[in-house]
N, C-alpha and C. Protein backbone atom coordinates (compact mmCIF):
# COMPACT_ATOMS: atom_id res chain seq x y z
N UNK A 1 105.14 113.31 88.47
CA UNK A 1 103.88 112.61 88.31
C UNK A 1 104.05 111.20 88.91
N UNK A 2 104.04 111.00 90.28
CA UNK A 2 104.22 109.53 90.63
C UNK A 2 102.43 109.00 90.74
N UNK A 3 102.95 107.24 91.21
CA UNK A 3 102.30 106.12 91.15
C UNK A 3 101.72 106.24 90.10
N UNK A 4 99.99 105.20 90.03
CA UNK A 4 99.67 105.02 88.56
C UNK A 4 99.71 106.09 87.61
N UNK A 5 99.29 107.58 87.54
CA UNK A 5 99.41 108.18 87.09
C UNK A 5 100.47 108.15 85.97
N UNK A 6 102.01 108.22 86.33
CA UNK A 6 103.11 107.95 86.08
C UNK A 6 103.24 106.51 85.05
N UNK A 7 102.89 105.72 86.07
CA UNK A 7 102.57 104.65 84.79
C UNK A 7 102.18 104.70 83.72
N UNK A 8 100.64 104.78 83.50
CA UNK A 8 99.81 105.05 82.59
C UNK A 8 100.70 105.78 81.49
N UNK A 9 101.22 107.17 82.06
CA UNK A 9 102.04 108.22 80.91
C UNK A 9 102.77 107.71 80.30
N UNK A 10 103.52 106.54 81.32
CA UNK A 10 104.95 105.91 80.54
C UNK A 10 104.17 104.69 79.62
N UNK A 11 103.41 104.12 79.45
CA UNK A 11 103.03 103.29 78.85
C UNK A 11 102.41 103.93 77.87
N UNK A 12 101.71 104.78 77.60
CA UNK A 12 101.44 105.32 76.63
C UNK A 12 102.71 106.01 75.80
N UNK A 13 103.36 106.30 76.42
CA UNK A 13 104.65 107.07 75.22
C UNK A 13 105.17 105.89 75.22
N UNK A 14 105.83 105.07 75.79
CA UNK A 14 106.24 104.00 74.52
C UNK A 14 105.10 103.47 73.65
N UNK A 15 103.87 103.65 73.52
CA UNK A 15 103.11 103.48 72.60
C UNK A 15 103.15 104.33 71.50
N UNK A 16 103.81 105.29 71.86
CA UNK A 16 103.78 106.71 70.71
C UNK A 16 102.32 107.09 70.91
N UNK A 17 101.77 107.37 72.04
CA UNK A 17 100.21 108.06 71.94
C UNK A 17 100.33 109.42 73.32
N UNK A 18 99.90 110.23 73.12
CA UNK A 18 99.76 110.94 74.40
C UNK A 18 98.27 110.60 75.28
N UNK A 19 97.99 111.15 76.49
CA UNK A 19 97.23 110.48 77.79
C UNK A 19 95.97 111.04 76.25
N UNK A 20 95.46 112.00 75.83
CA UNK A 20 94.65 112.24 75.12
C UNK A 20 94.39 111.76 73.91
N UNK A 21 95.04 110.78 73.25
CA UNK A 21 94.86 109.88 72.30
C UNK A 21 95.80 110.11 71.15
N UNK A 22 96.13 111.43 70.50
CA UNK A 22 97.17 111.47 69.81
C UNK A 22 98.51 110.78 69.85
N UNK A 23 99.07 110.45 69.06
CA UNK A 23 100.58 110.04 68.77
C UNK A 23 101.75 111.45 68.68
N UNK A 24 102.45 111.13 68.88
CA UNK A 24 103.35 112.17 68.82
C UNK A 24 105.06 111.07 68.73
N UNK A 25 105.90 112.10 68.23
CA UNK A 25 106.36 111.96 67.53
C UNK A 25 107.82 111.03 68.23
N UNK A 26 107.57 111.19 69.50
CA UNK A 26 108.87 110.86 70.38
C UNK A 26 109.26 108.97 70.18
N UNK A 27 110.62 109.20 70.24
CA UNK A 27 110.60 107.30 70.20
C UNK A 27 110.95 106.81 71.41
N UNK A 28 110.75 105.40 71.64
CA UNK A 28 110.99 105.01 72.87
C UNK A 28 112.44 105.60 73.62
N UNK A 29 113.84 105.18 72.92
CA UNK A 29 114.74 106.19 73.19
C UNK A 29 114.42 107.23 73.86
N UNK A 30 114.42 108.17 73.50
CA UNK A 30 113.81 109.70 73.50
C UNK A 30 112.94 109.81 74.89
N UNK A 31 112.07 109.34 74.92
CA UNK A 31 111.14 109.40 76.14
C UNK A 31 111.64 108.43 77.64
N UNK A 32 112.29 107.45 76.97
CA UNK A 32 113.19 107.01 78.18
C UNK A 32 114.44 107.95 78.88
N UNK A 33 114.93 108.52 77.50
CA UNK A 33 115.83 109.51 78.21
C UNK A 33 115.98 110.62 78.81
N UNK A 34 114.49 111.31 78.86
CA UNK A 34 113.83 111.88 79.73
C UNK A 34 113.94 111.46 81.07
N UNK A 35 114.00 110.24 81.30
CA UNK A 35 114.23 110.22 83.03
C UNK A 35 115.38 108.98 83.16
N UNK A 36 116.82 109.76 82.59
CA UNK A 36 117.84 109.29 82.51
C UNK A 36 118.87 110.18 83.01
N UNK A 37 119.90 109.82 83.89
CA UNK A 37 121.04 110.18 84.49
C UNK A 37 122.65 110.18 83.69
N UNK A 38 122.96 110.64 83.70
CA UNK A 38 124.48 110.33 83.29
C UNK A 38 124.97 109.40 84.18
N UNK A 39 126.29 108.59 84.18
CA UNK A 39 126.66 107.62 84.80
C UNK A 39 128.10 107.36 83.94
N UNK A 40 129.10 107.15 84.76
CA UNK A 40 130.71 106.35 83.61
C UNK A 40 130.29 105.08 84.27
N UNK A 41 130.54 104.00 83.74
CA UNK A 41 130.50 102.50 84.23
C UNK A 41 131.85 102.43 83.18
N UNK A 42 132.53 101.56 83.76
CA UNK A 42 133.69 100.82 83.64
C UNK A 42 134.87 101.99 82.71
N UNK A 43 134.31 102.95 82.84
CA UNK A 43 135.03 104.44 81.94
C UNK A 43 134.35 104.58 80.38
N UNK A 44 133.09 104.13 80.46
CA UNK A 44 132.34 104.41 79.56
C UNK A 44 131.03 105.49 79.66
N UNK A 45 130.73 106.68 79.21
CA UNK A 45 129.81 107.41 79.85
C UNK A 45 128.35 106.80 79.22
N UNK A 46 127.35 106.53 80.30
CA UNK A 46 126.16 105.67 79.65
C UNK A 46 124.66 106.68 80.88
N UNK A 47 123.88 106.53 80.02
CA UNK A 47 122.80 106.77 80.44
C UNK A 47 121.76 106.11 81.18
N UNK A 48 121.52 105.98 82.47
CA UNK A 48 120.90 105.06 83.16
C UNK A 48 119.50 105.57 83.89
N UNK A 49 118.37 104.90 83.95
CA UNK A 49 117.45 105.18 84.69
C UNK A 49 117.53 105.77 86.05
N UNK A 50 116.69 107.09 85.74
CA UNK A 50 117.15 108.10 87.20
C UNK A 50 116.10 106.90 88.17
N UNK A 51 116.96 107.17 89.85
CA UNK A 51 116.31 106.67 90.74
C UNK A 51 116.25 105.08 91.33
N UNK A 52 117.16 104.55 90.03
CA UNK A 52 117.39 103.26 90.76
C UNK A 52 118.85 102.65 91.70
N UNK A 53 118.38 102.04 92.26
CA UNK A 53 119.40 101.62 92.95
C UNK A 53 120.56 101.04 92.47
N UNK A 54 121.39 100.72 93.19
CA UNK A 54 122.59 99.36 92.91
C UNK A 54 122.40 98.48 91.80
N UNK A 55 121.38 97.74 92.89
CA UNK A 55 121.11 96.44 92.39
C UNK A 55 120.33 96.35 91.21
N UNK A 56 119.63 97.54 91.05
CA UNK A 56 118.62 98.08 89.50
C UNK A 56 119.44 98.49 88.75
N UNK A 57 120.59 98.92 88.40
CA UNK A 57 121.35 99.34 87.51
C UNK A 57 122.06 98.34 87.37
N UNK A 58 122.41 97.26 88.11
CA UNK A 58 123.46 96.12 86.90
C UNK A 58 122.33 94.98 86.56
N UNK A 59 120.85 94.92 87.09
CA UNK A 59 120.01 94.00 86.86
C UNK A 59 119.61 94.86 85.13
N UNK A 60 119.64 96.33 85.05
CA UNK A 60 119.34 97.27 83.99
C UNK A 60 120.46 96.57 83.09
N UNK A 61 121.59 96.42 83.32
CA UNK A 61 123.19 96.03 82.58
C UNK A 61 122.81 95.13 82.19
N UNK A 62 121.83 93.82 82.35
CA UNK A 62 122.10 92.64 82.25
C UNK A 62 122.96 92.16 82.58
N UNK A 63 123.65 92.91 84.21
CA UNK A 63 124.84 91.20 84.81
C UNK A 63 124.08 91.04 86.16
N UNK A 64 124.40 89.59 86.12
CA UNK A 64 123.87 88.56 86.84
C UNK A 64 124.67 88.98 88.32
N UNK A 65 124.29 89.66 89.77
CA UNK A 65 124.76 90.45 90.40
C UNK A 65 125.62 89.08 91.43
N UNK A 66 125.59 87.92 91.14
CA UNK A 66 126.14 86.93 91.68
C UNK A 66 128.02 86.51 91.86
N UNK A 67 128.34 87.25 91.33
CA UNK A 67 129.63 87.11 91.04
C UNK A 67 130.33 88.80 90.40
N UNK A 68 129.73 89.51 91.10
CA UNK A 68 130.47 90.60 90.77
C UNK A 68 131.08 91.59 91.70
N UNK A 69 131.70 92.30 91.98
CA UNK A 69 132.40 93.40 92.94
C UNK A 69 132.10 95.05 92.06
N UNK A 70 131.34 95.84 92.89
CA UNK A 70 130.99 97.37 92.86
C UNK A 70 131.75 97.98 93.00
N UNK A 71 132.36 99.00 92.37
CA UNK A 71 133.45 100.34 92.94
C UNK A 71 132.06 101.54 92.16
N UNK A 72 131.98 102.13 94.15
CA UNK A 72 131.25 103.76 93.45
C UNK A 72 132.30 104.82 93.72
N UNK A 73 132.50 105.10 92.63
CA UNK A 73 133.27 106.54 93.21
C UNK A 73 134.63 106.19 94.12
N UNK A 74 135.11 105.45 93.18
CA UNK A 74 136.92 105.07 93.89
C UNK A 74 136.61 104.25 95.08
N UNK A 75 135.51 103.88 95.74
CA UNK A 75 135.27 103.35 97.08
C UNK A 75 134.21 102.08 96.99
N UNK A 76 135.08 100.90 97.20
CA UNK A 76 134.17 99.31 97.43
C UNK A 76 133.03 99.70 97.55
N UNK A 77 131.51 99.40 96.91
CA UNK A 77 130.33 99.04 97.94
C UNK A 77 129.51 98.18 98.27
N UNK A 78 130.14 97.34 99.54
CA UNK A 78 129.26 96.47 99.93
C UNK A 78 127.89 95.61 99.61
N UNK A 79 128.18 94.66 99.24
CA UNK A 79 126.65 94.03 98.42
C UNK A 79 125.30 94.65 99.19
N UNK A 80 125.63 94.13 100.58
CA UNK A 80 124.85 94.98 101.86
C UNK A 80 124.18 95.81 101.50
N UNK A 81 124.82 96.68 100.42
CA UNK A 81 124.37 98.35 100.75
C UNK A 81 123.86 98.81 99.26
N UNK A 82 123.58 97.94 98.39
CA UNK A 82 123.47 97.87 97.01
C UNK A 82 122.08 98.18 96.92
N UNK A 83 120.88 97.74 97.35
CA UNK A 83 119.57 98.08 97.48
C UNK A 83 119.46 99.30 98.17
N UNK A 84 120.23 99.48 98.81
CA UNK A 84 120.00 101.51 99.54
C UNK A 84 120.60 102.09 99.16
N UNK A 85 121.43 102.03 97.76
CA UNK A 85 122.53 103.02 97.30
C UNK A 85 121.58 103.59 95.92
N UNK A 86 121.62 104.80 96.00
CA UNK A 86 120.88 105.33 94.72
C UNK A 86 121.89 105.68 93.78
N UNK A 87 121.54 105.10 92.51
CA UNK A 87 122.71 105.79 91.67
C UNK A 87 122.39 107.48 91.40
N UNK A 88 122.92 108.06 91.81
CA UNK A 88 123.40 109.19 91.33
C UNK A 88 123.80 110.02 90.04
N UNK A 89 123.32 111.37 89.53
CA UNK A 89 123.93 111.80 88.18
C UNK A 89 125.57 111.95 88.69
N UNK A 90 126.23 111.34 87.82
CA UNK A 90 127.58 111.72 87.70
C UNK A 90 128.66 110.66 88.50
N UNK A 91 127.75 109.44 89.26
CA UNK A 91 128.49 108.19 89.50
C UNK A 91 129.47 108.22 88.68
N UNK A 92 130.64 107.44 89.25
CA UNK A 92 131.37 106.38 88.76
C UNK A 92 131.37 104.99 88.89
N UNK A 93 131.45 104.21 88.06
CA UNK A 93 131.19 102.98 88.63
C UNK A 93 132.38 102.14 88.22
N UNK A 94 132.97 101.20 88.76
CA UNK A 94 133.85 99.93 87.81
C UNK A 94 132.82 98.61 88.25
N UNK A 95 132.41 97.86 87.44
CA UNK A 95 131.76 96.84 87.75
C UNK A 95 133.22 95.42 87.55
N UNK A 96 133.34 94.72 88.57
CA UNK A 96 134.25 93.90 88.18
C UNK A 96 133.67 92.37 88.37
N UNK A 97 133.94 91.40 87.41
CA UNK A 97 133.40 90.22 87.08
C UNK A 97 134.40 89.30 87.79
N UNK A 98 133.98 88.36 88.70
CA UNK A 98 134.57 87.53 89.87
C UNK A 98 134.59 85.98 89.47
N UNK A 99 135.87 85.94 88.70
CA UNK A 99 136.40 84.22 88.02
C UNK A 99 137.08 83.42 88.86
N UNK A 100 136.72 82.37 89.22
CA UNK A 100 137.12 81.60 90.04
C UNK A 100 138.02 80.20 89.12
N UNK A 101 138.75 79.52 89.14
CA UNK A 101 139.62 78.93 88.50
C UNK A 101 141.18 78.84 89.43
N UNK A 102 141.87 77.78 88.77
CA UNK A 102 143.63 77.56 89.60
C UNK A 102 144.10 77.24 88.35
């Protein structure tokens, strides 16, 4: 169900209402994880929004993408390439945090 359509649906189930006015029973959880992927990040298995990119999945993490280094799948990926990389069911990820100090 893309564009507004899609919207609309998703805004109504986190309301707990269906497009026809009833409530039903699902919780936000629940209906988010409906269009959720598997994913390991840092060797933790976590559930992430199907369809986003790179840069949407650690902006999803809450880290600040300014100081960090990507490993997908045993292999560097390029900041470059972070907006055209789709995360995938069954990624791996290591997210590594970049400290500067002597």
């Amino acid at each position: 169900m893309p564009g507004p359509a899609r919207q609309r649906w998703d805004s109504l189930a986190a309301a707990g209402k269906s497009p026809g006015g009833a409530t039903h029973a699902l919780s936000n959880a629940e209906s988010v994880r409906h269009d959720a992927i598997p994913v390991v990040i840092n060797g933790e298995q976590r559930q992430v929004p199907a369809g986003a990119s790179v840069s949407r999945l650690l902006a999803h993490l809450g880290i600040a993408a300014a100081r960090v280094a990507v490993e997908r799948n045993l292999q560097l990926l390029p900041r470059a390439q972070w907006d055209a990389t789709a995360v995938a069911a069954g990624d791996r990820y290591e997210i590594v945090h970049l400290v500067g100090g002597g």
